[in-house]
N, C-alpha and C. Protein backbone atom coordinates (compact mmCIF):
# COMPACT_ATOMS: atom_id res chain seq x y z
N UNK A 1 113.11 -67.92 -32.08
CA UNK A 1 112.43 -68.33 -30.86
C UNK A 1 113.32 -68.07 -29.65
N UNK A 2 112.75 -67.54 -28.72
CA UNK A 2 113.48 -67.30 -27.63
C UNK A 2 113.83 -68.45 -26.63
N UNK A 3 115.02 -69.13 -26.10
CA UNK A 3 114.67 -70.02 -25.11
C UNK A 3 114.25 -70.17 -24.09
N UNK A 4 113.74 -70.65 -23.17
CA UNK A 4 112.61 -71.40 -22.49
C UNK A 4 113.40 -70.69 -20.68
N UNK A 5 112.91 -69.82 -19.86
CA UNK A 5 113.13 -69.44 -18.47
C UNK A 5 113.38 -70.76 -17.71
N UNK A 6 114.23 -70.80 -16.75
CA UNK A 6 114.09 -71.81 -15.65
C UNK A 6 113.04 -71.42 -14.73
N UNK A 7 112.44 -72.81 -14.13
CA UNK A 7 111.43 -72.60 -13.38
C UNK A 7 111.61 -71.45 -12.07
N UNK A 8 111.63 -70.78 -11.30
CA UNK A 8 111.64 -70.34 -10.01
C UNK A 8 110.88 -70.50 -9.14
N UNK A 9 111.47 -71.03 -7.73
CA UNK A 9 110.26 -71.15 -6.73
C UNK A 9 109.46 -70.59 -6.49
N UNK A 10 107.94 -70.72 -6.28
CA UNK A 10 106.92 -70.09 -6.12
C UNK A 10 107.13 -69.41 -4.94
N UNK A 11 107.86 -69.82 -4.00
CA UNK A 11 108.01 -68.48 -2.98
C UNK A 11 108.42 -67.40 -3.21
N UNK A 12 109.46 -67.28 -4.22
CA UNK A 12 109.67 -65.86 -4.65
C UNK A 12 108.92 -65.15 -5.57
N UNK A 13 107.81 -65.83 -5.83
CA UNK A 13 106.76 -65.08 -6.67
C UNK A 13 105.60 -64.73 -5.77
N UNK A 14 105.20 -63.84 -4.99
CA UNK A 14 104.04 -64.08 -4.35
C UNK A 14 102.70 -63.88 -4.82
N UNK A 15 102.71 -63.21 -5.77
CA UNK A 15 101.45 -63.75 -6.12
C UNK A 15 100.85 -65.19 -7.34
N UNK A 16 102.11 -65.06 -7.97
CA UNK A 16 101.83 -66.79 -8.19
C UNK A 16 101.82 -67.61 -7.15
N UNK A 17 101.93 -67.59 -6.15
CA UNK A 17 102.23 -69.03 -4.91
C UNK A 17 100.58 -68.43 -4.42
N UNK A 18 100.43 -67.32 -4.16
CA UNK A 18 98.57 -66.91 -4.11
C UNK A 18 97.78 -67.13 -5.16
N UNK A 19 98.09 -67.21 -6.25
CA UNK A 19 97.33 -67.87 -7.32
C UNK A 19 97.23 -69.44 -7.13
N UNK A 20 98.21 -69.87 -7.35
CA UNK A 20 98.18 -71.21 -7.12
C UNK A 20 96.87 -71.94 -5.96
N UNK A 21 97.50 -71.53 -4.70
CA UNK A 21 97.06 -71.87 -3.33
C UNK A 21 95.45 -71.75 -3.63
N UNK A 22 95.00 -70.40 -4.52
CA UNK A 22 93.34 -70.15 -4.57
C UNK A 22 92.92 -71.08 -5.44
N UNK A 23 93.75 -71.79 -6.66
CA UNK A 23 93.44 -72.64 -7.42
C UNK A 23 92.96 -73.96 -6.63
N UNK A 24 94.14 -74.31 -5.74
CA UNK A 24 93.65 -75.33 -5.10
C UNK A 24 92.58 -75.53 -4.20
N UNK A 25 92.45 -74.04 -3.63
CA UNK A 25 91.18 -74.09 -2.74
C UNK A 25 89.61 -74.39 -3.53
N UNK A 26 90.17 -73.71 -4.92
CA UNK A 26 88.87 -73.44 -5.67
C UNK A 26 88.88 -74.22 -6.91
N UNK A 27 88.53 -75.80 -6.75
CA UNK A 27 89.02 -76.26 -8.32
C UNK A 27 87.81 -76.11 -9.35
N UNK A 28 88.41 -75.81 -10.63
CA UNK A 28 87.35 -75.44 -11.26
C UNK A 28 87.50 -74.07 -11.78
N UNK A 29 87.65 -73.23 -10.64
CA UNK A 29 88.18 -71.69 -11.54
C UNK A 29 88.80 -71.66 -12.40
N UNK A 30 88.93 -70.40 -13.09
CA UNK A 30 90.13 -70.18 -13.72
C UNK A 30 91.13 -69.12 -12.99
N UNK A 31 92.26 -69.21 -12.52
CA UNK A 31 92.90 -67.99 -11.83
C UNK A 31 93.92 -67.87 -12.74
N UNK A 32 94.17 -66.50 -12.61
CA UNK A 32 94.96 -65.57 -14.15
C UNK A 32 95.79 -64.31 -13.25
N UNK A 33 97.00 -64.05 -13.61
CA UNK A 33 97.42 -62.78 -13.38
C UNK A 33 97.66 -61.97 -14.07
N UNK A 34 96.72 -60.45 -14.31
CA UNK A 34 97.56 -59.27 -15.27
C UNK A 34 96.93 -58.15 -14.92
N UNK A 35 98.17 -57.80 -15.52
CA UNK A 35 98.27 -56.51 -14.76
C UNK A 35 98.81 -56.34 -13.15
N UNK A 36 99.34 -57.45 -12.67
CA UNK A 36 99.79 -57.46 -11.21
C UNK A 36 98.17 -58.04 -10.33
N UNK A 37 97.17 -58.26 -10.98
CA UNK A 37 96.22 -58.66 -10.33
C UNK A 37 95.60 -59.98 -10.52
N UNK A 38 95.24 -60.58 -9.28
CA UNK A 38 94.76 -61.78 -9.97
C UNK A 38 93.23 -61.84 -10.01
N UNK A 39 92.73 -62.66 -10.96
CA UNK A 39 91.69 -62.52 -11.46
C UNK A 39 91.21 -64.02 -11.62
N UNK A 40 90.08 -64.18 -11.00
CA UNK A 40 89.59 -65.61 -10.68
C UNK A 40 88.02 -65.58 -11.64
N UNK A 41 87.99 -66.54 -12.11
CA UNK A 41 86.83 -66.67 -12.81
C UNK A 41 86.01 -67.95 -12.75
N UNK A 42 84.83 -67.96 -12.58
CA UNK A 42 84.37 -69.23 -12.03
C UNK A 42 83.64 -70.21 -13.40
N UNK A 43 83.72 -71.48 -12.75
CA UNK A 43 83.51 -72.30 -13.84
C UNK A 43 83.14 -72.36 -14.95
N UNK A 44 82.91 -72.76 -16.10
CA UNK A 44 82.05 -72.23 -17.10
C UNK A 44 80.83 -73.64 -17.49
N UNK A 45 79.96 -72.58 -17.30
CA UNK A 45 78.70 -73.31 -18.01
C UNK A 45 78.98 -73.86 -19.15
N UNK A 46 77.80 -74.90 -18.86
CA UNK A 46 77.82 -75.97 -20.22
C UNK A 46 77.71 -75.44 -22.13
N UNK A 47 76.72 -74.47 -21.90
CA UNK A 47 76.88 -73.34 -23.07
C UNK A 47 78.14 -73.07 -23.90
N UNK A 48 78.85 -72.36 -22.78
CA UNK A 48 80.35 -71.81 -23.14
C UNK A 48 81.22 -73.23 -23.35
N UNK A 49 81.27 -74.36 -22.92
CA UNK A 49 81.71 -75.88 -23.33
C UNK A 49 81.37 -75.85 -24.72
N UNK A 50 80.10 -75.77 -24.79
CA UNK A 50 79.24 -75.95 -26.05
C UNK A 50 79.58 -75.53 -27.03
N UNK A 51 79.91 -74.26 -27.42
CA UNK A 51 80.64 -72.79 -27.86
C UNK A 51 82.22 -73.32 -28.22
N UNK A 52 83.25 -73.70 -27.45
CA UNK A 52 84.48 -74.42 -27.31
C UNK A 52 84.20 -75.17 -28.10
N UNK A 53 83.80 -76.61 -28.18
CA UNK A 53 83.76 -77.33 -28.79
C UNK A 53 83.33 -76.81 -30.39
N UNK A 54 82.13 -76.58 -30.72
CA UNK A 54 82.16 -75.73 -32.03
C UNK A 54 83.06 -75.41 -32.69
N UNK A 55 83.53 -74.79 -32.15
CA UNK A 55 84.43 -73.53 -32.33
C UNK A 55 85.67 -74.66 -33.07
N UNK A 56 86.19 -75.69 -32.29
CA UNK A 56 87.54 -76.47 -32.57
C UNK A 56 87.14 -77.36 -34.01
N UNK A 57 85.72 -78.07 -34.60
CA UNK A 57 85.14 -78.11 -35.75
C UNK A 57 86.19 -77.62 -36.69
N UNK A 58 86.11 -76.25 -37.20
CA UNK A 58 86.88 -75.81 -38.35
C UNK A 58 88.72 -75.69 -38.51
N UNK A 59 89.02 -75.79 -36.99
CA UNK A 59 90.20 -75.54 -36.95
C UNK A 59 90.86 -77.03 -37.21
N UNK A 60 89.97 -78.35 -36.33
CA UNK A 60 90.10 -79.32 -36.88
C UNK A 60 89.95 -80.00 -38.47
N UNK A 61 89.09 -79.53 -38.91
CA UNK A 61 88.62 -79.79 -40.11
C UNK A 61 89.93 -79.43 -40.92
N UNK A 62 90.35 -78.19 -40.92
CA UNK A 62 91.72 -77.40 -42.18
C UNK A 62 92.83 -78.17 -41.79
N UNK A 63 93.20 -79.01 -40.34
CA UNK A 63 94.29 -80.08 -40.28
C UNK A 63 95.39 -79.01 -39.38
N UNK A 64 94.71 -77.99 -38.20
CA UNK A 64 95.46 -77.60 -37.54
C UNK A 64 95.78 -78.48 -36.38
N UNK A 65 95.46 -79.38 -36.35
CA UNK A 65 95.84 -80.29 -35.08
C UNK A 65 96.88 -81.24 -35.81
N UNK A 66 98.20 -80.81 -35.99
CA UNK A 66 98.93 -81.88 -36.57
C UNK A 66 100.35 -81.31 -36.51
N UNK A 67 101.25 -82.01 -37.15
CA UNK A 67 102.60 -81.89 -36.95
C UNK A 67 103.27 -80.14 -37.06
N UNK A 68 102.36 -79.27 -37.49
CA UNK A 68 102.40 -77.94 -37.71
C UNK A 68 102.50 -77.46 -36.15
N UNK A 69 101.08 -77.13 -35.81
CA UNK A 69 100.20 -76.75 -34.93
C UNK A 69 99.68 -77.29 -33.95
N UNK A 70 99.12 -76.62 -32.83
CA UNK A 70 98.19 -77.85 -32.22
C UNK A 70 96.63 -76.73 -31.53
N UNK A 71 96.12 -77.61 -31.46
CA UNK A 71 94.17 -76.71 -31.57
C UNK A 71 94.55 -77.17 -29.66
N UNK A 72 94.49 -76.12 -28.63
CA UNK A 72 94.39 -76.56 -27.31
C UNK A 72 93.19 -75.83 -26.59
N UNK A 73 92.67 -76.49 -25.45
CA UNK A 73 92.22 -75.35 -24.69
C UNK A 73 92.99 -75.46 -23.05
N UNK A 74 92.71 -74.22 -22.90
CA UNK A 74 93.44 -73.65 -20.85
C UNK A 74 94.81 -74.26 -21.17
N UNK A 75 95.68 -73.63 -22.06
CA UNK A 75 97.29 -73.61 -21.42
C UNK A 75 97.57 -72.05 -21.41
N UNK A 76 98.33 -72.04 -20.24
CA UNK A 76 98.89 -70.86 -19.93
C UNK A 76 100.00 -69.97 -20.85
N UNK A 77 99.66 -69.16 -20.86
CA UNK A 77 100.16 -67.56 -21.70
C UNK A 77 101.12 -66.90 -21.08
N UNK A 78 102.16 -66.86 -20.96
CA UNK A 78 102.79 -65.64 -19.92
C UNK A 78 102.92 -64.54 -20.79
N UNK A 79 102.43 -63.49 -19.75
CA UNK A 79 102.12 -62.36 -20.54
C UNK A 79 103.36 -61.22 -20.01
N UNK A 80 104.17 -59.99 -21.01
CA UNK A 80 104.73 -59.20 -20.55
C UNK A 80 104.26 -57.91 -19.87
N UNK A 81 103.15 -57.82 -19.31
CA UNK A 81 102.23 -56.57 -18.67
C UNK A 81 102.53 -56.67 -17.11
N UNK A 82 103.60 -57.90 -16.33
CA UNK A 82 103.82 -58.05 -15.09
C UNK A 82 104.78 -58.70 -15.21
N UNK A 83 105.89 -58.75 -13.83
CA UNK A 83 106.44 -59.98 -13.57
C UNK A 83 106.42 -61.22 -13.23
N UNK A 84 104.69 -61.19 -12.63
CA UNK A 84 104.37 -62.42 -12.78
C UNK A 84 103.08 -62.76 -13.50
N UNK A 85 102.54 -61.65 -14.79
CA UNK A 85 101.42 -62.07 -15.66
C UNK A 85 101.60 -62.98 -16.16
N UNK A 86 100.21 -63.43 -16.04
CA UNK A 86 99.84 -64.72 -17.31
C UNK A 86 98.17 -64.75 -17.36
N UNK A 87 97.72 -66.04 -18.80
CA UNK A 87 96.46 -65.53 -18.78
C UNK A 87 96.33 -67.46 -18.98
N UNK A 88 95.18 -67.68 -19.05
CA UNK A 88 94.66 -68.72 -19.61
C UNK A 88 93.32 -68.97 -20.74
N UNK A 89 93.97 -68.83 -21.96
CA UNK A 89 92.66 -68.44 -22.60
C UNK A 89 91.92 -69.89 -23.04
N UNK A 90 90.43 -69.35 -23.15
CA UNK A 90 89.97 -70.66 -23.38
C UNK A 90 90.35 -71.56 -24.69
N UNK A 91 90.66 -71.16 -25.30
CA UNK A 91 91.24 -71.61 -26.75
C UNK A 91 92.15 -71.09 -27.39
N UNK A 92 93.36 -72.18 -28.13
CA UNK A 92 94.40 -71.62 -28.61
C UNK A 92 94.69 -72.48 -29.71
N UNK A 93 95.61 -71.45 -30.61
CA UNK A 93 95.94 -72.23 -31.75
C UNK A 93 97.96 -72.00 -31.45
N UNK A 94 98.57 -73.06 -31.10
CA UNK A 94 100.21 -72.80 -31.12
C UNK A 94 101.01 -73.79 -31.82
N UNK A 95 102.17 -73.17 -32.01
CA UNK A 95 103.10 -73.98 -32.63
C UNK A 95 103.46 -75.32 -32.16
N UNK A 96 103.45 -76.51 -32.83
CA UNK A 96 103.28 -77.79 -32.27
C UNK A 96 104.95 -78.30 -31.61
N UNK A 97 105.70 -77.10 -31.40
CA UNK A 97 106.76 -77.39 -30.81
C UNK A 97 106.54 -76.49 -29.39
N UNK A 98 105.38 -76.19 -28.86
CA UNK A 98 104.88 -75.23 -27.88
C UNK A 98 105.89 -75.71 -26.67
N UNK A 99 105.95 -76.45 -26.70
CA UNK A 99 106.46 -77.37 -25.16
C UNK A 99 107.80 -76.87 -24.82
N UNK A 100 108.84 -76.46 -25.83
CA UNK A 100 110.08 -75.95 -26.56
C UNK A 100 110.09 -74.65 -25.66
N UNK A 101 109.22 -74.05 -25.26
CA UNK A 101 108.88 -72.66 -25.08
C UNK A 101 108.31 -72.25 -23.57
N UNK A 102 108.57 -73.20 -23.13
CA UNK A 102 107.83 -73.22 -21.22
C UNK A 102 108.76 -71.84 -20.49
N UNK A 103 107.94 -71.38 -19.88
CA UNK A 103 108.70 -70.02 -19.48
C UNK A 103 108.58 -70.75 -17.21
N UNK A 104 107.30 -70.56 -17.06
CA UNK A 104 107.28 -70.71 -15.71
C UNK A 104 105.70 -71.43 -15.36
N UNK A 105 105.79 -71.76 -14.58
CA UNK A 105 104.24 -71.86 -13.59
C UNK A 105 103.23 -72.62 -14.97
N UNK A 106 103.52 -73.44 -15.71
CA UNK A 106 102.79 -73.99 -16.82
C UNK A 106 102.63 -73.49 -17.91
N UNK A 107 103.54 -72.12 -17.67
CA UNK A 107 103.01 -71.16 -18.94
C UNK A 107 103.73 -70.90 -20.05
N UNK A 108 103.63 -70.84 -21.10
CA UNK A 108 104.27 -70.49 -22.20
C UNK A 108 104.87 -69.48 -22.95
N UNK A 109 105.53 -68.91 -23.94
CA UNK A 109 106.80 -67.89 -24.36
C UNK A 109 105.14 -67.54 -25.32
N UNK A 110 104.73 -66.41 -25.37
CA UNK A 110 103.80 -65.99 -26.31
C UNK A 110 104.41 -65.92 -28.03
N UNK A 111 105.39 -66.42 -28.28
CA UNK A 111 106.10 -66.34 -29.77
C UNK A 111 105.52 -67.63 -30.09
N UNK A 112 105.06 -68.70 -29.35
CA UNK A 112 104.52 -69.72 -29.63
C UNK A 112 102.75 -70.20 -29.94
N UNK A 113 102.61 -68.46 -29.90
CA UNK A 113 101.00 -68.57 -30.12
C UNK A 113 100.45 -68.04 -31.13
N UNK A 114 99.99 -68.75 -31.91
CA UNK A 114 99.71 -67.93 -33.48
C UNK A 114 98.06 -67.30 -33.30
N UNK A 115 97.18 -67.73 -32.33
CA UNK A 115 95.65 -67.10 -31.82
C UNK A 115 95.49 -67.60 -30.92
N UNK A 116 94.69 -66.69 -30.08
CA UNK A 116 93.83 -66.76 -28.84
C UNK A 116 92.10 -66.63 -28.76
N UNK A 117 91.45 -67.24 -28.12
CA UNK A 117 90.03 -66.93 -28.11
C UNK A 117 89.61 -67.20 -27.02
N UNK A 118 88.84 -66.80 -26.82
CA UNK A 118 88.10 -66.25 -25.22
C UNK A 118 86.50 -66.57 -25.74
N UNK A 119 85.65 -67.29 -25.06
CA UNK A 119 83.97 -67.14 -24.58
C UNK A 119 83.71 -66.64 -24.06
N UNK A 120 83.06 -65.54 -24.11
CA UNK A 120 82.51 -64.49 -22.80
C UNK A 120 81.92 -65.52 -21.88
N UNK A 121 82.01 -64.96 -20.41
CA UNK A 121 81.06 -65.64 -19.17
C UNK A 121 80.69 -64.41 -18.22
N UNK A 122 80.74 -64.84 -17.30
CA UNK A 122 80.04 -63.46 -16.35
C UNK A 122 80.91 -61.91 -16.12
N UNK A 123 82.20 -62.88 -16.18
CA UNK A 123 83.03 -61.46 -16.31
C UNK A 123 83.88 -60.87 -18.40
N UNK A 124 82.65 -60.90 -18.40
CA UNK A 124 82.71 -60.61 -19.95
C UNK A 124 83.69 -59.43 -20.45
N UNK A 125 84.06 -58.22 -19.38
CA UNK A 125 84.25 -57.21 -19.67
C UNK A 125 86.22 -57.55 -19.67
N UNK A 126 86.42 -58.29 -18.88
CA UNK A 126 88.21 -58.90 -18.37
C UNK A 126 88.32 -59.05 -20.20
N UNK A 127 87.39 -60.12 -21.09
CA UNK A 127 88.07 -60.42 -22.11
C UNK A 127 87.69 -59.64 -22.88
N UNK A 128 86.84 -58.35 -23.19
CA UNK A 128 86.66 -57.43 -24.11
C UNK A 128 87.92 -56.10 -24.01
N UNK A 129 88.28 -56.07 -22.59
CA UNK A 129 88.83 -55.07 -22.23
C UNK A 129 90.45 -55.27 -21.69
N UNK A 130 90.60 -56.09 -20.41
CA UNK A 130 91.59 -57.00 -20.02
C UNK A 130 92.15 -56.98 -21.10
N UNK A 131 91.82 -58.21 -21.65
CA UNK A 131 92.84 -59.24 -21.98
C UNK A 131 93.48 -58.59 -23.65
N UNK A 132 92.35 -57.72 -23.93
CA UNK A 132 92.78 -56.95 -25.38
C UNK A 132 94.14 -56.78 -24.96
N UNK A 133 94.44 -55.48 -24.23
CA UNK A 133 95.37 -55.11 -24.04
C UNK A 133 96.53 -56.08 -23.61
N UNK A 134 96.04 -56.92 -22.94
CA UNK A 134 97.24 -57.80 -22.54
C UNK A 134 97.69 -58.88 -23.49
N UNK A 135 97.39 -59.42 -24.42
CA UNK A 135 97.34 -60.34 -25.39
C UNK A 135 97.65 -59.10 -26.82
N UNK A 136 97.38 -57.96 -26.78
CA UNK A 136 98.12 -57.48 -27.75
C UNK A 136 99.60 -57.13 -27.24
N UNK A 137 99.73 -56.45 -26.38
CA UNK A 137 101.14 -56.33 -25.56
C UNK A 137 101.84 -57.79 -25.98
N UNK A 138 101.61 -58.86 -25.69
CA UNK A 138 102.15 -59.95 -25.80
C UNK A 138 102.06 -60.52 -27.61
N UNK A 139 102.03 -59.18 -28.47
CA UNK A 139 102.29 -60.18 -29.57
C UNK A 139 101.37 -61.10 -30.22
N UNK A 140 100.04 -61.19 -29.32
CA UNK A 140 99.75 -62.67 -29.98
C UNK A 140 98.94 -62.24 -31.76
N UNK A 141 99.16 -62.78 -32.77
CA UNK A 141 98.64 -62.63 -33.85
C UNK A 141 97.34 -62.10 -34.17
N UNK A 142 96.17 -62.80 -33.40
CA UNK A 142 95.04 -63.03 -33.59
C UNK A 142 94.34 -63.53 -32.32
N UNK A 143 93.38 -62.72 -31.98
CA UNK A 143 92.51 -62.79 -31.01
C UNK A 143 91.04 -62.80 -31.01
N UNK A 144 90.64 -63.61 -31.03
CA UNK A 144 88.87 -63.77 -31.42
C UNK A 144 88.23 -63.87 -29.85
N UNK A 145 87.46 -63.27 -30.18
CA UNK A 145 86.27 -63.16 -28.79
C UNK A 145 84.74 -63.42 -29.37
N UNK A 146 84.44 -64.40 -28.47
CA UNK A 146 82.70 -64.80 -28.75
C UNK A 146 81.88 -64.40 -27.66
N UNK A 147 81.77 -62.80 -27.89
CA UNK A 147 80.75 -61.94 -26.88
C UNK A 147 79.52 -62.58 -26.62
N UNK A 148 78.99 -63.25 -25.81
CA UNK A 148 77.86 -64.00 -25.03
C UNK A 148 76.91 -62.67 -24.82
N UNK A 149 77.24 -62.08 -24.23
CA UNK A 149 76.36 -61.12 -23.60
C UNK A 149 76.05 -60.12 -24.93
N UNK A 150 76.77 -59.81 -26.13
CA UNK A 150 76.36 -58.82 -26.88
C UNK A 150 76.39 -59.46 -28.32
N UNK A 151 76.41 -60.65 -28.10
CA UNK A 151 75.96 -61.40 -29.44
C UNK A 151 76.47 -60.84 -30.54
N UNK A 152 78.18 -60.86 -30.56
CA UNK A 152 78.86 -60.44 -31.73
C UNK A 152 80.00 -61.54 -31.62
N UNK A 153 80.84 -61.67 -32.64
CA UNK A 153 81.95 -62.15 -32.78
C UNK A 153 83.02 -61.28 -32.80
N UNK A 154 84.11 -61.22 -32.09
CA UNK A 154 85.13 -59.71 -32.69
C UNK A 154 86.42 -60.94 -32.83
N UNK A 155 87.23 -60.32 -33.90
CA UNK A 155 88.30 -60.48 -34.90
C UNK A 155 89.52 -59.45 -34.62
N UNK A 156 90.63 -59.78 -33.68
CA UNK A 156 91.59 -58.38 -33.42
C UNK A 156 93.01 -58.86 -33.97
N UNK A 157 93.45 -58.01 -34.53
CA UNK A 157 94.59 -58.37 -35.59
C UNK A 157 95.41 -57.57 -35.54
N UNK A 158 97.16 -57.50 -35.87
CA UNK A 158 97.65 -56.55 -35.77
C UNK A 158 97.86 -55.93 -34.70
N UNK A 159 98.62 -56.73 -33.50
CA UNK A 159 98.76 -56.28 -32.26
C UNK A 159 100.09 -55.45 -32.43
N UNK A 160 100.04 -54.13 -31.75
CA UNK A 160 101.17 -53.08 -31.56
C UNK A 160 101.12 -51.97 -30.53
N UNK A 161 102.39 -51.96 -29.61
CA UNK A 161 102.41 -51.04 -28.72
C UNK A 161 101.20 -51.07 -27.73
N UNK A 162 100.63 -52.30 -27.20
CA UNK A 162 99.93 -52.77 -26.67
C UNK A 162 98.13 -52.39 -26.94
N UNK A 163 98.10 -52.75 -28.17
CA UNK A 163 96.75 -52.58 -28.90
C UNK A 163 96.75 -53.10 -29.98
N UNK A 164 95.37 -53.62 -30.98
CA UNK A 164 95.23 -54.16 -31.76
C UNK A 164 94.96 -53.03 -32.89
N UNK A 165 95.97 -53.27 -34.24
CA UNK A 165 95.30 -52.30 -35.18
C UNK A 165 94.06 -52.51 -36.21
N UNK A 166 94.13 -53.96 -35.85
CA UNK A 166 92.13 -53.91 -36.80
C UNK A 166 91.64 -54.83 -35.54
N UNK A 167 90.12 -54.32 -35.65
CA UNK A 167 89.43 -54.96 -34.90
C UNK A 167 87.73 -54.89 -35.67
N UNK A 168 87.58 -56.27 -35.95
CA UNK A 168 86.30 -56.23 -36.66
C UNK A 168 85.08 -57.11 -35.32
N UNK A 169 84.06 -56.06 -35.84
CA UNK A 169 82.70 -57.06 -34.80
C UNK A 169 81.76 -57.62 -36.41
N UNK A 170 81.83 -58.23 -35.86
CA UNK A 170 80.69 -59.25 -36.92
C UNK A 170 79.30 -60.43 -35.75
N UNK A 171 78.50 -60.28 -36.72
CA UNK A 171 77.21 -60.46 -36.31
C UNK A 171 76.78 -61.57 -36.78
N UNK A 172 75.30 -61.91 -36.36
CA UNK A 172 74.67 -63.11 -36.39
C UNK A 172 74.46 -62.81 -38.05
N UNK A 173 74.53 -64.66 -38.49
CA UNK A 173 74.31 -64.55 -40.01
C UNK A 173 75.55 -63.84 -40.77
N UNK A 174 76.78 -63.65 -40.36
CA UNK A 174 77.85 -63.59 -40.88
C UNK A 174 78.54 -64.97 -41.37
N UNK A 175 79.30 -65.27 -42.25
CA UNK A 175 80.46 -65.77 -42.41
C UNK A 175 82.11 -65.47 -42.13
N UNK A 176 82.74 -65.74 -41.09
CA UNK A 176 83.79 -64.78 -40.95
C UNK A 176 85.33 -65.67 -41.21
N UNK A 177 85.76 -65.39 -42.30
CA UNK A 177 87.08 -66.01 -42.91
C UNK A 177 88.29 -65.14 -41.86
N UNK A 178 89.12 -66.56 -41.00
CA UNK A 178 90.48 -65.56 -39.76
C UNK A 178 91.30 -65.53 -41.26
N UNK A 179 92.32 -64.54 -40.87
CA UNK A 179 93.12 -64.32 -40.83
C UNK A 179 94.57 -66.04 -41.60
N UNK A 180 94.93 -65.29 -42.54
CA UNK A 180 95.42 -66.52 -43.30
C UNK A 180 96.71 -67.06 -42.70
N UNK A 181 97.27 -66.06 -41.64
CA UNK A 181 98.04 -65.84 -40.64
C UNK A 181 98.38 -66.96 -39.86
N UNK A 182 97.48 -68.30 -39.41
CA UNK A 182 97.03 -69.07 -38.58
C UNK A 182 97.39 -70.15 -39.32
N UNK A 183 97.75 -70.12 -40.65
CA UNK A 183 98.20 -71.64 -41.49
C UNK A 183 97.13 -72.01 -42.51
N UNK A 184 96.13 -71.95 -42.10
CA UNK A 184 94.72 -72.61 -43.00
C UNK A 184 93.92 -71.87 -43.17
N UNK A 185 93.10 -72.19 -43.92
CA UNK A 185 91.83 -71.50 -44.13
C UNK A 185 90.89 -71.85 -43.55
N UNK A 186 90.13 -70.96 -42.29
CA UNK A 186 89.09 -71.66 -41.26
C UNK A 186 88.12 -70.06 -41.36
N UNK A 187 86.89 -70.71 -41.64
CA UNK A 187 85.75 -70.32 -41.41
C UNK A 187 84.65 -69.89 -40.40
N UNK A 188 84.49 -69.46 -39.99
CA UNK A 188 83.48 -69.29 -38.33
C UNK A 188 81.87 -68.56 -38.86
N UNK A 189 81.15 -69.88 -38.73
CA UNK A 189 79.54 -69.22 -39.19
C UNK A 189 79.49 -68.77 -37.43
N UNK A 190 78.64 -67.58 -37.45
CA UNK A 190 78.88 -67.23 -36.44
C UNK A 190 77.28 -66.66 -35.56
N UNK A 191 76.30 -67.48 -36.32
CA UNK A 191 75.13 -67.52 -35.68
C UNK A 191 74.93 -68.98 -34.79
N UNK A 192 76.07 -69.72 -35.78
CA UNK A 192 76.11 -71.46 -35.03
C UNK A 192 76.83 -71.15 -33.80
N UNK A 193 78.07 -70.46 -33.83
CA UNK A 193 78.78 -70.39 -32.42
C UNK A 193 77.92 -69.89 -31.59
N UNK A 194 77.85 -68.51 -32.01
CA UNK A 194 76.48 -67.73 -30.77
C UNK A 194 75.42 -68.45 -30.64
N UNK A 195 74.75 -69.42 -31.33
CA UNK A 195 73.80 -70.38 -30.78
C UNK A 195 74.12 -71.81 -29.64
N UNK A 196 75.25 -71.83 -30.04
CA UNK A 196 75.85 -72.95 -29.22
C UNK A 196 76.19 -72.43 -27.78
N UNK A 197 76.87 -71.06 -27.78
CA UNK A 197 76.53 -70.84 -26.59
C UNK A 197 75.81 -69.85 -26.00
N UNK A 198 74.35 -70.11 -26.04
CA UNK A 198 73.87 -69.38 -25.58
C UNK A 198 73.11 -70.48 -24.32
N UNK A 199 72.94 -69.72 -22.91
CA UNK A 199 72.52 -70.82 -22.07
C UNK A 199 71.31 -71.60 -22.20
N UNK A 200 71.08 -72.78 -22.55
CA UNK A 200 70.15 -73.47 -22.11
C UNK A 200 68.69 -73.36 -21.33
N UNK A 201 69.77 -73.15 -19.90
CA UNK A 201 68.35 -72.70 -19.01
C UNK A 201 67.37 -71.79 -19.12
N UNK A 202 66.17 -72.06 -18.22
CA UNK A 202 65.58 -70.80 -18.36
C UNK A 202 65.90 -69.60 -17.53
């Protein structure tokens, strides 16, 4: 494990001290930097809550929330694709000594993240496309995405040289067993997730 960066003032970061500042203007977003850009995403519907919650069911169930591990959602990622990247994914599975590992600005040493998962929302394309690349660059094990808009589940494994070397899409009426990688054995029916979040309204 690598040890933990000292904090640095946000003035010498400028676009973290502009991330920040938009956070506060805008509570509720999500604001993210990668790739040197920041990237604001607006609240998420009750659906995609809906979807989250689900989703933490199996990871809870196998006993990843415990002295191992811990099941989180929105802590920060620092990512190596910038000097001042980072991401916030909606769901994470990390080592329950995560805290051990604080790099800057809330964010964490990515050696401390055994998966990431993302809900699609309006900007669906940041986590199909984005964040692939940036979350494989960074190592992270396992990356699941619950495509909203194209009603698949994808499974990306085997991050190298900033890409994933398997990447499975699986569909409604699948059963999809992660990756044994993660500690437990967790399951994802994956017509229940895509039903959970799909919006409500008309």
């Amino acid at each position: 494990m690598s040890a933990a960066s000292v904090e640095r003032p946000h003035d010498d970061r400028p676009l973290i001290a502009e991330a920040n500042r938009i956070m506060d203007r805008l509570p509720g977003n999500r604001v993210e930097i990668i790739g040197g850009q920041i990237l604001v995403s607006p609240p998420p519907d009750d659906a995609h809550a809906s979807a989250l919650t689900d989703l933490m069911v199996p990871f809870l169930a196998a006993g990843l929330h415990g002295a191992e591990t811990q099941v989180l959602q929105g802590i920060g990622l620092w990512l190596p694709t910038g000097t001042e990247d980072y991401a916030i994914p909606d769901f994470t599975l990390v080592d329950a000594d995560f805290q051990e590992q604080l790099v800057e600005n809330d964010c964490y040493d990515p050696i401390a993240f055994r998966l990431v998962l993302e809900v699609t929302s309006s900007n669906y394309q940041t986590d199909l496309r984005t964040k692939v690349a940036a979350y494989a660059s960074a190592h992270v094990p396992v990356y699941v995405i619950v495509d909203r808009k194209h009603q698949r589940l994808h499974v990306l494994t085997d991050p190298d040289k900033g890409e994933y070397g398997s990447h499975h899409i699986h569909a409604p009426g699948e059963l999809v067993n992660l990756p044994d990688s993660i500690g437990a054995k967790v399951t994802v029916d994956v017509t229940r997730i895509l039903n959970a979040g799909r919006p409500k309204r008309p």
